[in-house]
PDB file of N, CA and C in Angstrom:
ATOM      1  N   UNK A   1     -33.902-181.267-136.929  1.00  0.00           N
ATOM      2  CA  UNK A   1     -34.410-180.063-136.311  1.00  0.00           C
ATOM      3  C   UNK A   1     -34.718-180.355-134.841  1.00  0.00           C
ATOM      4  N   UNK A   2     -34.217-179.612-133.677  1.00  0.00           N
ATOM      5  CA  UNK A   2     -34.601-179.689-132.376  1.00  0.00           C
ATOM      6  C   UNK A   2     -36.153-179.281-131.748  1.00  0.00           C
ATOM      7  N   UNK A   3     -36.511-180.520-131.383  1.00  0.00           N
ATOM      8  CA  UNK A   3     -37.886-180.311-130.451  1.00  0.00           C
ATOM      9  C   UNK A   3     -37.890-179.087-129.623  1.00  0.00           C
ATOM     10  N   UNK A   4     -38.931-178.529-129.469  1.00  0.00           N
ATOM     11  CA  UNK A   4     -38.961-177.263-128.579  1.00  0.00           C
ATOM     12  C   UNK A   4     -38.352-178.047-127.227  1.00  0.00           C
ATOM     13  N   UNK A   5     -38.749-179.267-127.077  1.00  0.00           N
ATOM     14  CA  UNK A   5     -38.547-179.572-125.780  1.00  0.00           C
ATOM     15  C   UNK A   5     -36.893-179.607-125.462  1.00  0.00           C
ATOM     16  N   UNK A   6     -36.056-179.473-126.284  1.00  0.00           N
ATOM     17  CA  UNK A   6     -34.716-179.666-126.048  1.00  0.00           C
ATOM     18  C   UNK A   6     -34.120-178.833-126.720  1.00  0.00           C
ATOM     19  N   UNK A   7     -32.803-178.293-126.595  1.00  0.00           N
ATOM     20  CA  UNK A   7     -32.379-177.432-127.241  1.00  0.00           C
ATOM     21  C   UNK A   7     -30.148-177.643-126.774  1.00  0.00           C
ATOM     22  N   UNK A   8     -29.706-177.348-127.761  1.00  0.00           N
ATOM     23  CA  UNK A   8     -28.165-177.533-127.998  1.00  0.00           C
ATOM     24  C   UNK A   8     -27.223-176.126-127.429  1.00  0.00           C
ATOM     25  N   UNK A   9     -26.824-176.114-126.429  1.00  0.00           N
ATOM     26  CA  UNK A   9     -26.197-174.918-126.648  1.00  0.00           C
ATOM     27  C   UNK A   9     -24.732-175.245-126.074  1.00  0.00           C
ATOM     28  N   UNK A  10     -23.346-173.931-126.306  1.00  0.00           N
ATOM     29  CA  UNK A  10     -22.316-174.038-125.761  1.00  0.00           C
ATOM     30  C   UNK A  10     -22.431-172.614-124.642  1.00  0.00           C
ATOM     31  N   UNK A  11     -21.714-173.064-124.046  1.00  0.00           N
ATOM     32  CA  UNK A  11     -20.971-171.522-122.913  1.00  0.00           C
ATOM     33  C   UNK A  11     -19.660-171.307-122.525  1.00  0.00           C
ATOM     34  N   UNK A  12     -19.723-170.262-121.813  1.00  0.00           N
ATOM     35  CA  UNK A  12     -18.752-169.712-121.163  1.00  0.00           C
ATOM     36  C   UNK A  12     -18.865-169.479-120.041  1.00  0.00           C
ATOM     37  N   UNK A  13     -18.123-169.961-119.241  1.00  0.00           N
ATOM     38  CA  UNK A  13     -18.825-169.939-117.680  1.00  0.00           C
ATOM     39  C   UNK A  13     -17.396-169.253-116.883  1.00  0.00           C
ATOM     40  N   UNK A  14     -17.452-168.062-115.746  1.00  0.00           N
ATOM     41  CA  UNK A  14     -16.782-167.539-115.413  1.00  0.00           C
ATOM     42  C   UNK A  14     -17.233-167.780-113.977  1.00  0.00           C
ATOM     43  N   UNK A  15     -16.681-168.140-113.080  1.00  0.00           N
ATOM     44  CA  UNK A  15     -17.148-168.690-111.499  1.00  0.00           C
ATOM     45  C   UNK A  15     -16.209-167.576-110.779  1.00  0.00           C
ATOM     46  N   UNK A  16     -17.252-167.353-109.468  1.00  0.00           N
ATOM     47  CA  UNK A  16     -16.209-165.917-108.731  1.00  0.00           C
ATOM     48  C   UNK A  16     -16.757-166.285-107.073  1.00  0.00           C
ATOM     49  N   UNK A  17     -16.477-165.554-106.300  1.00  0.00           N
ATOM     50  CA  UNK A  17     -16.495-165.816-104.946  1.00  0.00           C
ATOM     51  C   UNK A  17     -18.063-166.290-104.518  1.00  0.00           C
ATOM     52  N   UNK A  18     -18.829-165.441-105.520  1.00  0.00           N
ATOM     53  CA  UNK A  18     -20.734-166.350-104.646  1.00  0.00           C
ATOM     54  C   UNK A  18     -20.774-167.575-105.520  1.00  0.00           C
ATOM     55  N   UNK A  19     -20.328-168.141-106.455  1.00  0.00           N
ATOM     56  CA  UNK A  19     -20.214-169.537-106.918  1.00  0.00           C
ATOM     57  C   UNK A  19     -20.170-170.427-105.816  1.00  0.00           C
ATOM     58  N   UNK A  20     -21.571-171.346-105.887  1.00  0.00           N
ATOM     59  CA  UNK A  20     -21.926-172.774-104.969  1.00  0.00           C
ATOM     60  C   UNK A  20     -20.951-173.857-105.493  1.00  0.00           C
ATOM     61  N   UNK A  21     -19.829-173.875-106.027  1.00  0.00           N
ATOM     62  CA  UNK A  21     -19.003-174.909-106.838  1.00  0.00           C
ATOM     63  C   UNK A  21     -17.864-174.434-106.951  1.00  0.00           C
ATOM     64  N   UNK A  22     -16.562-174.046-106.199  1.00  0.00           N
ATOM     65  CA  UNK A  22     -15.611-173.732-106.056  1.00  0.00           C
ATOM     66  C   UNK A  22     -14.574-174.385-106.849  1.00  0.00           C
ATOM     67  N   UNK A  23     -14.784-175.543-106.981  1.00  0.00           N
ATOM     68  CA  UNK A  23     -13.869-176.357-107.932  1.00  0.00           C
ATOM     69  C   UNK A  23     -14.088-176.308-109.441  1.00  0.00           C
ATOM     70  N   UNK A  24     -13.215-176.138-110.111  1.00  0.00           N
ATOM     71  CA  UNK A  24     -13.048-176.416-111.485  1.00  0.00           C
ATOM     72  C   UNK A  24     -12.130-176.799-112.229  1.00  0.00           C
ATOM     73  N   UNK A  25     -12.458-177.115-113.539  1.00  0.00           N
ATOM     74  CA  UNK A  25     -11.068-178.078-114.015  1.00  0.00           C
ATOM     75  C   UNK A  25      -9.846-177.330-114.161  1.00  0.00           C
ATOM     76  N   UNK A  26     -10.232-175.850-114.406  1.00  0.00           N
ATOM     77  CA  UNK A  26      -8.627-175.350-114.221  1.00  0.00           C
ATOM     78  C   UNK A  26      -8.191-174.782-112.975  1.00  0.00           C
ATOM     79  N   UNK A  27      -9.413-174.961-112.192  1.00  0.00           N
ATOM     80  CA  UNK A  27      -8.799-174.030-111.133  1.00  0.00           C
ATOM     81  C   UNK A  27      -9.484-175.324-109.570  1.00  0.00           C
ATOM     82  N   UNK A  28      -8.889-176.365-109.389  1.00  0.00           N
ATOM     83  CA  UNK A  28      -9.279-177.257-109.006  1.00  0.00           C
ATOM     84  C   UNK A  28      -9.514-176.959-107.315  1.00  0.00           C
ATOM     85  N   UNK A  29      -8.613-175.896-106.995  1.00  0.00           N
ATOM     86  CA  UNK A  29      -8.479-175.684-105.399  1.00  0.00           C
ATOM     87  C   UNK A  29      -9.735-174.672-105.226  1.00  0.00           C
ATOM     88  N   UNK A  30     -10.212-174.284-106.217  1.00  0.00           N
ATOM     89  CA  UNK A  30     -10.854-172.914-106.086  1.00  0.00           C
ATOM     90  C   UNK A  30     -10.106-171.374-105.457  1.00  0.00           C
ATOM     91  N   UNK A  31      -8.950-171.038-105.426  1.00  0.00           N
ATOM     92  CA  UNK A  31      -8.320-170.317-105.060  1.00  0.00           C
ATOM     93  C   UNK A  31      -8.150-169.145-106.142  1.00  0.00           C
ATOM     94  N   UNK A  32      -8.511-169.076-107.166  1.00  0.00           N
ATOM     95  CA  UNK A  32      -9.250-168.094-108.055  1.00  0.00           C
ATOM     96  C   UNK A  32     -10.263-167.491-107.937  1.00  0.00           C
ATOM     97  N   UNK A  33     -11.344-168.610-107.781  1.00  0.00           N
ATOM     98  CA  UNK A  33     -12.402-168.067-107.824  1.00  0.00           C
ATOM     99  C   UNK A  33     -12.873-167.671-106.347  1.00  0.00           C
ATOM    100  N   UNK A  34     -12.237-168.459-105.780  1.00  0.00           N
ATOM    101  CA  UNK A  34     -12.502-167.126-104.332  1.00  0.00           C
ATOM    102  C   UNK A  34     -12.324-166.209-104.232  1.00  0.00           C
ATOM    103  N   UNK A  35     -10.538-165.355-105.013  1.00  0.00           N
ATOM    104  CA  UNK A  35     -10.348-164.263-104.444  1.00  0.00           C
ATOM    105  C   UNK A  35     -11.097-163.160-105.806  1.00  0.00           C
ATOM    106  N   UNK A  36     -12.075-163.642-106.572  1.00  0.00           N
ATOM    107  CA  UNK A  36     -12.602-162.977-107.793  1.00  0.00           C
ATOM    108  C   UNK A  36     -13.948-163.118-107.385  1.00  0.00           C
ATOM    109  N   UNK A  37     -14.123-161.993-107.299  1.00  0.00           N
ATOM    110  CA  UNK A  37     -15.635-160.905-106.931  1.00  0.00           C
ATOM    111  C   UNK A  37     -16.331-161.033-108.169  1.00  0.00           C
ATOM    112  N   UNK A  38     -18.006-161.103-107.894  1.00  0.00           N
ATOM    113  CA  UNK A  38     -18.815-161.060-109.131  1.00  0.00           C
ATOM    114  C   UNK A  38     -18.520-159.847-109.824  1.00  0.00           C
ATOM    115  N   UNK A  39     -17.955-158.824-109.272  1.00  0.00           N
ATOM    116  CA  UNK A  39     -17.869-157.521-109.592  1.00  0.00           C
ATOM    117  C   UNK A  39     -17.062-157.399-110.785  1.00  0.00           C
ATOM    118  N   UNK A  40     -15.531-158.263-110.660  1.00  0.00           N
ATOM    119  CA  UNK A  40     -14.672-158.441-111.404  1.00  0.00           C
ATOM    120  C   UNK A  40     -15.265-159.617-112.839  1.00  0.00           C
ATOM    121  N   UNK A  41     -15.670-160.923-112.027  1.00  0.00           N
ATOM    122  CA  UNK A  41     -16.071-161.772-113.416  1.00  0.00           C
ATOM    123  C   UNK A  41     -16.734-161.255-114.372  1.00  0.00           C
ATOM    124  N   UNK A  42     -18.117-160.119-114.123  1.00  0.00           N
ATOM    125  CA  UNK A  42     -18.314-159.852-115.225  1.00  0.00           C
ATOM    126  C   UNK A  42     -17.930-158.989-116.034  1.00  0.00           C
ATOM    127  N   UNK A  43     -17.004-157.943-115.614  1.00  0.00           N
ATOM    128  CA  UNK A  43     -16.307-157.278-116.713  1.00  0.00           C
ATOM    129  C   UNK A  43     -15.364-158.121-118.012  1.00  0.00           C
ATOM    130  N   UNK A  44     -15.435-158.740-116.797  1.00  0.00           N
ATOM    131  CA  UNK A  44     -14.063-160.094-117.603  1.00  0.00           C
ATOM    132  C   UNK A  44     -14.733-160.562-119.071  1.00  0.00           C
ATOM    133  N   UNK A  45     -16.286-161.119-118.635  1.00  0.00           N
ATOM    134  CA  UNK A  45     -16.853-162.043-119.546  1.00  0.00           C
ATOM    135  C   UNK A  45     -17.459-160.890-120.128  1.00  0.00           C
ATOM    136  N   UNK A  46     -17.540-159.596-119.963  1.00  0.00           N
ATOM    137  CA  UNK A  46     -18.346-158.629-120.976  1.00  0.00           C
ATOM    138  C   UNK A  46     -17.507-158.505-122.308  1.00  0.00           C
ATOM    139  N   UNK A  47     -16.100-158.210-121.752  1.00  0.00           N
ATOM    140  CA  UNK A  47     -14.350-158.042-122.725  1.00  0.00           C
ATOM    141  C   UNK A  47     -14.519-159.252-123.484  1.00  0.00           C
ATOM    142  N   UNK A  48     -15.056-160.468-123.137  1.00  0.00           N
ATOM    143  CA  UNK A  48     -14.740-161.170-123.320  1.00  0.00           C
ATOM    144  C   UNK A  48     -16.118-161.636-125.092  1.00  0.00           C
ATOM    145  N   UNK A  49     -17.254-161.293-124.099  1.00  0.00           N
ATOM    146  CA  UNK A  49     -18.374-161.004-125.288  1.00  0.00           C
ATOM    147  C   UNK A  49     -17.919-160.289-126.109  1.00  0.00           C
ATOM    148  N   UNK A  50     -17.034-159.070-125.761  1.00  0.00           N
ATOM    149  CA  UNK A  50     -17.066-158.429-127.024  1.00  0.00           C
ATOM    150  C   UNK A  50     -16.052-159.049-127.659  1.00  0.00           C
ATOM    151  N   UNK A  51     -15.205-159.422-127.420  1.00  0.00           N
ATOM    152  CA  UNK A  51     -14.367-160.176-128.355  1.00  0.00           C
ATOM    153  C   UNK A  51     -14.807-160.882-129.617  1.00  0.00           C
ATOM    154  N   UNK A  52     -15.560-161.644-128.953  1.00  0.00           N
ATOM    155  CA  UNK A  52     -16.443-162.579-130.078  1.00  0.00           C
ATOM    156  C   UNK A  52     -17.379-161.557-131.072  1.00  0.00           C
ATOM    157  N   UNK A  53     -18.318-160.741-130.286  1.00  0.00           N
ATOM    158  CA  UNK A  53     -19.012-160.092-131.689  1.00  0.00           C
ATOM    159  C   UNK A  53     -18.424-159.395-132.571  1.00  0.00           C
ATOM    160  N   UNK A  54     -17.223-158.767-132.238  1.00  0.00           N
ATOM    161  CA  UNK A  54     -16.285-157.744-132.967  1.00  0.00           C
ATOM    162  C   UNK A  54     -15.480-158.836-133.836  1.00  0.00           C
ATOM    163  N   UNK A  55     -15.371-160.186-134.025  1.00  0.00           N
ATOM    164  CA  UNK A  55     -14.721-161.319-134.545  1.00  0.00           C
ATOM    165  C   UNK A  55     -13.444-161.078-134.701  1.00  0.00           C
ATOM    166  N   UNK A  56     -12.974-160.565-132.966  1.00  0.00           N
ATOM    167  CA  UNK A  56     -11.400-160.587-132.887  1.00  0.00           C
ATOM    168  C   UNK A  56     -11.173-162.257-132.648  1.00  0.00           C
ATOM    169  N   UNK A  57     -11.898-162.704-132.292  1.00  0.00           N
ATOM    170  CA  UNK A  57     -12.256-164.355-132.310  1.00  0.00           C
ATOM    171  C   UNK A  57     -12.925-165.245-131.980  1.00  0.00           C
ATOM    172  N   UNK A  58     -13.027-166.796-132.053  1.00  0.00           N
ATOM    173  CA  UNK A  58     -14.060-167.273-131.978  1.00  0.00           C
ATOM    174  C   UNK A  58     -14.969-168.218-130.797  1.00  0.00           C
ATOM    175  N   UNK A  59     -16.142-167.929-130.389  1.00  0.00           N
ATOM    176  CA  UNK A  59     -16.872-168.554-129.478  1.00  0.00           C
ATOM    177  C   UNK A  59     -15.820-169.681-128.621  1.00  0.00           C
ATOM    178  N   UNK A  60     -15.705-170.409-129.509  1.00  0.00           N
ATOM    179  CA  UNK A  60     -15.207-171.879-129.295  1.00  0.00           C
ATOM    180  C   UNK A  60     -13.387-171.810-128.650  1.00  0.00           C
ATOM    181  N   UNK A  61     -12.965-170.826-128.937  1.00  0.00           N
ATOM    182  CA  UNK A  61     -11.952-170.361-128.931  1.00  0.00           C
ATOM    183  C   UNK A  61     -11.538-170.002-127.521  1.00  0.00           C
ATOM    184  N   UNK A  62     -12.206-168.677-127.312  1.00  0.00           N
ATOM    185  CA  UNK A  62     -12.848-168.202-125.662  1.00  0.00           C
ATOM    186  C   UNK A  62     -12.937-169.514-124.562  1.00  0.00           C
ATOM    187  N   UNK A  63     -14.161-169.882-124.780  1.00  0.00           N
ATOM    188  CA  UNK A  63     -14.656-171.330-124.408  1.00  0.00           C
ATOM    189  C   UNK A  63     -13.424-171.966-123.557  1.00  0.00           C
ATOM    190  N   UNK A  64     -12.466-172.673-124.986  1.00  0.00           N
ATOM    191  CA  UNK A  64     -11.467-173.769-124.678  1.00  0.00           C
ATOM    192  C   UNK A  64     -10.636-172.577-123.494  1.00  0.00           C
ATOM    193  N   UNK A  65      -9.947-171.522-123.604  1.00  0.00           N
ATOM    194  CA  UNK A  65      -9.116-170.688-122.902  1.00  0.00           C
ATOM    195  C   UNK A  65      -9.396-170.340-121.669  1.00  0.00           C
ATOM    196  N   UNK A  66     -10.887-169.863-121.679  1.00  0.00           N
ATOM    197  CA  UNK A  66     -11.734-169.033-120.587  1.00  0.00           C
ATOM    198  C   UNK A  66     -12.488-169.881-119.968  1.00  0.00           C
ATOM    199  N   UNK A  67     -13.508-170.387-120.212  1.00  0.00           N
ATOM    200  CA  UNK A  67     -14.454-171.151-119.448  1.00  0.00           C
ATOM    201  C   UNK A  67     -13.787-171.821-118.185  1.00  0.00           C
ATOM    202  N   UNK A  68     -14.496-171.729-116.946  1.00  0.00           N
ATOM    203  CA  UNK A  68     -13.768-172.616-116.077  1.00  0.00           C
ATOM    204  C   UNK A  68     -15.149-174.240-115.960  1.00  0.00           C
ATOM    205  N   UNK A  69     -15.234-173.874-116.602  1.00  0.00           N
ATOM    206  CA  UNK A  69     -16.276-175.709-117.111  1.00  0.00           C
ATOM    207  C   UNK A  69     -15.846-175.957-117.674  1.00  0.00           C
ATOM    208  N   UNK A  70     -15.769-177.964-117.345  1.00  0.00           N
ATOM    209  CA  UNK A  70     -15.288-178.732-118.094  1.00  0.00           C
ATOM    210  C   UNK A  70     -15.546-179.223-119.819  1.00  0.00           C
ATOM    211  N   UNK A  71     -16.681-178.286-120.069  1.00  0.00           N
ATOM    212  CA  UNK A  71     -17.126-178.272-121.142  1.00  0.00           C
ATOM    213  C   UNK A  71     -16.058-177.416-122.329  1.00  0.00           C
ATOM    214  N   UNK A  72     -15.564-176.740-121.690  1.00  0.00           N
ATOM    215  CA  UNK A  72     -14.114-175.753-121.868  1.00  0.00           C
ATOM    216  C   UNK A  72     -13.543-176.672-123.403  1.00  0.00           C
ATOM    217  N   UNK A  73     -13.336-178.235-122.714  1.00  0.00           N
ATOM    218  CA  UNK A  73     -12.176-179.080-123.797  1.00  0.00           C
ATOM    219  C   UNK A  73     -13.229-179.294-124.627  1.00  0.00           C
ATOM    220  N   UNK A  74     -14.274-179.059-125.135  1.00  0.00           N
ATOM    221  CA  UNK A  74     -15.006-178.950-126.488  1.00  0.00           C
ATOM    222  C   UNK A  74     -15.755-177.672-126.525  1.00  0.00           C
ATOM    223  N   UNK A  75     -14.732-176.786-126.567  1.00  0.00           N
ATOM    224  CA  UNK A  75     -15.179-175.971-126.990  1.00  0.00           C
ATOM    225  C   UNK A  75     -16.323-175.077-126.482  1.00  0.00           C
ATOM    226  N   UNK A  76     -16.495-175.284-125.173  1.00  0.00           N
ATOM    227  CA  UNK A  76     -18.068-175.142-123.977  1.00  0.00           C
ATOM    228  C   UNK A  76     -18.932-175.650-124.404  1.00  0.00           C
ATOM    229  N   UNK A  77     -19.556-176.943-125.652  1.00  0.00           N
ATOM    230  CA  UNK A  77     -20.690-177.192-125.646  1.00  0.00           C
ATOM    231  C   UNK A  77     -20.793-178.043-124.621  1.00  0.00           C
ATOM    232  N   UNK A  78     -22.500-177.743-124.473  1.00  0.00           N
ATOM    233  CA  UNK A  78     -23.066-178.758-123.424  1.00  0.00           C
ATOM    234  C   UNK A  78     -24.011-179.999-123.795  1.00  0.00           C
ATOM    235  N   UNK A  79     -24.091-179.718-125.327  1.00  0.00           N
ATOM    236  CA  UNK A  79     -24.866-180.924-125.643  1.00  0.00           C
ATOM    237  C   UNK A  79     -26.739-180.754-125.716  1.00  0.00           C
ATOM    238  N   UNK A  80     -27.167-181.589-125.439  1.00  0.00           N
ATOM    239  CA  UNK A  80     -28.778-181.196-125.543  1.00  0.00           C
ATOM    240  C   UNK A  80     -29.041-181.145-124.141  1.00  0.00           C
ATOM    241  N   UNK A  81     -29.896-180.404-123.948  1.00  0.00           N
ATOM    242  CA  UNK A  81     -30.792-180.513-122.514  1.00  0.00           C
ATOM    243  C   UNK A  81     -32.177-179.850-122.769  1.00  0.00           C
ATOM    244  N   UNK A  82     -32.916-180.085-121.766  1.00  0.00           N
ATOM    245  CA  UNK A  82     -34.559-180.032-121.889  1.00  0.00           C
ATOM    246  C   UNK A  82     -34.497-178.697-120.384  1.00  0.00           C
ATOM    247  N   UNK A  83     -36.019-178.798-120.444  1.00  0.00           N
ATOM    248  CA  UNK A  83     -36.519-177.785-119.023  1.00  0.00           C
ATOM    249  C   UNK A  83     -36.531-178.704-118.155  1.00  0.00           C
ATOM    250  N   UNK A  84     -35.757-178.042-117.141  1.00  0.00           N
ATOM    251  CA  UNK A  84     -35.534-177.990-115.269  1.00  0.00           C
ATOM    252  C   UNK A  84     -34.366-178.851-115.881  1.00  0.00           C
ATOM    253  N   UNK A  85     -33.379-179.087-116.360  1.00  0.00           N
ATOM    254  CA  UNK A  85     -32.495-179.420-116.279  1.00  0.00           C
ATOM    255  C   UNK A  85     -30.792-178.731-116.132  1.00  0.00           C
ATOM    256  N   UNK A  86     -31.288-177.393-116.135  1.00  0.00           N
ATOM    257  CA  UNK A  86     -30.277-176.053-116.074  1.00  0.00           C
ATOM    258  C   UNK A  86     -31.015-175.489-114.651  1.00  0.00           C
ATOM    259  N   UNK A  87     -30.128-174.202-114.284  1.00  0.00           N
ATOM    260  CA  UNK A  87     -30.459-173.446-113.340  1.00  0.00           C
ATOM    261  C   UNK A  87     -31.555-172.630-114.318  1.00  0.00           C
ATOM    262  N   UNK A  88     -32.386-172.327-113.648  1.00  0.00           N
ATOM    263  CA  UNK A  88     -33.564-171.955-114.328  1.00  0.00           C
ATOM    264  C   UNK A  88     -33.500-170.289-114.906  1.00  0.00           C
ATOM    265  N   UNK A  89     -32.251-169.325-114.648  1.00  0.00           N
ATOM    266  CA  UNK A  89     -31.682-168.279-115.753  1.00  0.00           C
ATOM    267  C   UNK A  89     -30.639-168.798-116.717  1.00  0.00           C
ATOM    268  N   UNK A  90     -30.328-169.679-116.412  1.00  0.00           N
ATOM    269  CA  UNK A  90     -29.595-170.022-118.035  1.00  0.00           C
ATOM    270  C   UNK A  90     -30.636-170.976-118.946  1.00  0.00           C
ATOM    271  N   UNK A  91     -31.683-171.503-118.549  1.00  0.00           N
ATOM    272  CA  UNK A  91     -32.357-172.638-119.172  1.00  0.00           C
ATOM    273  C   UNK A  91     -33.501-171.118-119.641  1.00  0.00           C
ATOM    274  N   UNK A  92     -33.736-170.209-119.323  1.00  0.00           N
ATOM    275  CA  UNK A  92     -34.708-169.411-119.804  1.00  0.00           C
ATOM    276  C   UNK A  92     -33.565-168.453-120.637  1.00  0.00           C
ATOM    277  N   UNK A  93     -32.692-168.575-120.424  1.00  0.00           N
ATOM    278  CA  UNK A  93     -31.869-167.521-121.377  1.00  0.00           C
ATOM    279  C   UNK A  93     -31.830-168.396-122.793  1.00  0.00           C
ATOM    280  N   UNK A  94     -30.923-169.659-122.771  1.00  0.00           N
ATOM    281  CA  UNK A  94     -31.079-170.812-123.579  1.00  0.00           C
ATOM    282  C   UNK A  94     -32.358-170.822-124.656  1.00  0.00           C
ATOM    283  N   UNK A  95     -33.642-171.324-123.833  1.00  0.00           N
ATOM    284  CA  UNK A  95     -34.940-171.517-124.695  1.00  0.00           C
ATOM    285  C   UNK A  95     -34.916-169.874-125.413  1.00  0.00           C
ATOM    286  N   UNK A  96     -34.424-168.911-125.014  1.00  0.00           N
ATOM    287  CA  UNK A  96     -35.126-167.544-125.481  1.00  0.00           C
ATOM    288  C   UNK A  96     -34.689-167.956-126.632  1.00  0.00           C
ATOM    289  N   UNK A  97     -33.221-168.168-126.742  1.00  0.00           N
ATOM    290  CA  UNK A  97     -32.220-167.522-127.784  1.00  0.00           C
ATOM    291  C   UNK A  97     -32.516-168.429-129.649  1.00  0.00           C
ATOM    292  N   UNK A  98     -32.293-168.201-130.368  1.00  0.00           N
ATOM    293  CA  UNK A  98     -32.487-168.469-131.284  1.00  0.00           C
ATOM    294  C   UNK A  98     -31.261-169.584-132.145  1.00  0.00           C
ATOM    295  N   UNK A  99     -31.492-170.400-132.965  1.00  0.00           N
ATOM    296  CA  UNK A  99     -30.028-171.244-132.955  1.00  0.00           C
ATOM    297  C   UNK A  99     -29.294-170.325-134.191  1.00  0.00           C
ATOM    298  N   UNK A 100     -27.931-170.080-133.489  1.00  0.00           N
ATOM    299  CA  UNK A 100     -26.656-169.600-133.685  1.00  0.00           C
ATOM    300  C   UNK A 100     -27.033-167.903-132.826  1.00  0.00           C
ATOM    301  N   UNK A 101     -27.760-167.554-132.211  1.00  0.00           N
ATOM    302  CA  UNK A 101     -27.665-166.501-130.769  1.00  0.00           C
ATOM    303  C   UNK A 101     -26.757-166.630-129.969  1.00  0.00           C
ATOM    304  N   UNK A 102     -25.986-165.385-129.905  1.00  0.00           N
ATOM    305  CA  UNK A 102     -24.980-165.708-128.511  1.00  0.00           C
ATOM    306  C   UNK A 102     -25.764-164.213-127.342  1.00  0.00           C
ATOM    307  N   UNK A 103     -26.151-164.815-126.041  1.00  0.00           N
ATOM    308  CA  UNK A 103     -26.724-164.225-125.282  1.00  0.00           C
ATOM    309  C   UNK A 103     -25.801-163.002-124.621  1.00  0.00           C
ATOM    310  N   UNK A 104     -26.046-162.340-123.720  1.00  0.00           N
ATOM    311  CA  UNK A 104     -25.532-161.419-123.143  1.00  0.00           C
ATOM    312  C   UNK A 104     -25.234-162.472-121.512  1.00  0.00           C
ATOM    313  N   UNK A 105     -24.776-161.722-121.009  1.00  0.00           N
ATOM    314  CA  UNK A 105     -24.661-162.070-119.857  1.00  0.00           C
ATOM    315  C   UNK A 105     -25.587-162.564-119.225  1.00  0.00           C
ATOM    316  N   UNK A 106     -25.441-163.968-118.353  1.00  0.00           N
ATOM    317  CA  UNK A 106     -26.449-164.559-117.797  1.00  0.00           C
ATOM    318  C   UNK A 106     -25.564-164.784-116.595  1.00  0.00           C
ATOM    319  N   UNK A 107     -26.434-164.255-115.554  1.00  0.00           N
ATOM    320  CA  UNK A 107     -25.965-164.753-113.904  1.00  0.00           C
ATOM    321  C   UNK A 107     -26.923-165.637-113.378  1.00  0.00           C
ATOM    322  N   UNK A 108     -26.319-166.748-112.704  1.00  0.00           N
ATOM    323  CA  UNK A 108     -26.694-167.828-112.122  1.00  0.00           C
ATOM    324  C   UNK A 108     -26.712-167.511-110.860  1.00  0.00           C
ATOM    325  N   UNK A 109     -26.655-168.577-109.805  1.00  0.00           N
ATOM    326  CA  UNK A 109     -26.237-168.720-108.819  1.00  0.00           C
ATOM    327  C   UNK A 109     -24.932-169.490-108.584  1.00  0.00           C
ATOM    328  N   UNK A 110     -24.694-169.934-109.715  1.00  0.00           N
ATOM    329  CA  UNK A 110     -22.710-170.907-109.576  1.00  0.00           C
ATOM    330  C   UNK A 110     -22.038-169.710-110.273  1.00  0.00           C
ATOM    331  N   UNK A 111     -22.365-169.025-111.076  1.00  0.00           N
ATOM    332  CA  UNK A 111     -21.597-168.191-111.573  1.00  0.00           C
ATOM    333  C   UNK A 111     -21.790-167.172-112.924  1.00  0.00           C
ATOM    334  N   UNK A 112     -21.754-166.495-113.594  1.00  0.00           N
ATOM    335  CA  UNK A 112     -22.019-165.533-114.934  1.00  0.00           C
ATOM    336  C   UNK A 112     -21.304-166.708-116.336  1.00  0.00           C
ATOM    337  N   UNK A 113     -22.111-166.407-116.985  1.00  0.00           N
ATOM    338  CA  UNK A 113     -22.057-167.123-118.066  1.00  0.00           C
ATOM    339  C   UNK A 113     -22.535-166.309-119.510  1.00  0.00           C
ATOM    340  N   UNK A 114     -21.759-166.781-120.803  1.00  0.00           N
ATOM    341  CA  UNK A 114     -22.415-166.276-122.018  1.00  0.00           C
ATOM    342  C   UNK A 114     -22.524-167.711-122.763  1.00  0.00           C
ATOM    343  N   UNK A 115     -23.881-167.540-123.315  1.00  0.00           N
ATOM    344  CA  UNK A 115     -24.270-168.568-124.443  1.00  0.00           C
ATOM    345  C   UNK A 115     -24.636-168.536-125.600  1.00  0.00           C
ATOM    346  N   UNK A 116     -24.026-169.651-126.197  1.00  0.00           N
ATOM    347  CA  UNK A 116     -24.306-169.484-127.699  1.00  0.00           C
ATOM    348  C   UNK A 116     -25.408-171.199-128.123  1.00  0.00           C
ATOM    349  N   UNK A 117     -26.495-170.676-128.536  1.00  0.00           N
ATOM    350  CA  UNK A 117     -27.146-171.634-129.164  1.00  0.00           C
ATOM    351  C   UNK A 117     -26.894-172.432-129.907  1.00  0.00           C
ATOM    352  N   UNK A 118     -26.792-173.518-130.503  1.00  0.00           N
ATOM    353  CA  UNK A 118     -26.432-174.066-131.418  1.00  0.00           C
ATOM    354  C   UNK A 118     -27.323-175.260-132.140  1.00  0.00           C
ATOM    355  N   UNK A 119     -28.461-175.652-131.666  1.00  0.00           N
ATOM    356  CA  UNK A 119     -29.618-176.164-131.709  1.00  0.00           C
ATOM    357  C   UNK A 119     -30.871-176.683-131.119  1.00  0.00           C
TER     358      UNK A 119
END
């Protein structure tokens, strides 16, 4: 069972032109995510939420295809992490959520993201 102090989750991370991190593993030049407006990423990752709750398919699935984090090749998990170790709206979205919760949209400052708890 996970300590309050730590908690397991995976994501989906969609990076667009105000992203502080231009590079990513699929898109290494950042030449995507420059010419993609926050405006656009999150419709993307909303289509993309709904995918998953409607179980046209699965979290992990999305993840490997979509995510532009390297967390992508397993599936977006990130493993365990504690507080102040996230940007502090995904680490308060994270602690909210309950294990097996998949959140709504969470905007950062690198980029919009959906998460799924996992412990």
């Amino acid at each position: 069972m996970a300590s309050e102090q730590q908690v397991r989750a995976s994501h989906i991370l969609i990076e667009h032109e105000g992203s502080w991190r231009k590079a990513s593993w699929k898109d290494p030049d950042g030449r995507i995510i420059s010419a993609t407006t926050r405006d656009v990423a999150i419709p993307e990752l909303c289509s993309l939420h709904d995918d998953i709750v409607s179980e046209r398919t699965h979290f992990e699935e999305v993840a490997s295809s979509y995510s532009h984090c390297s967390s992508a090749k397993h599936g977006g998990d990130l493993g365990r992490f504690g507080r102040e170790q996230m940007q502090k709206p995904f680490e308060d979205a994270t602690f909210s959520l309950k294990v097996g919760e998949m959140s709504d949209i969470v905007d950062t400052d690198s980029s919009v993201h959906i998460i799924l708890r996992t412990g």
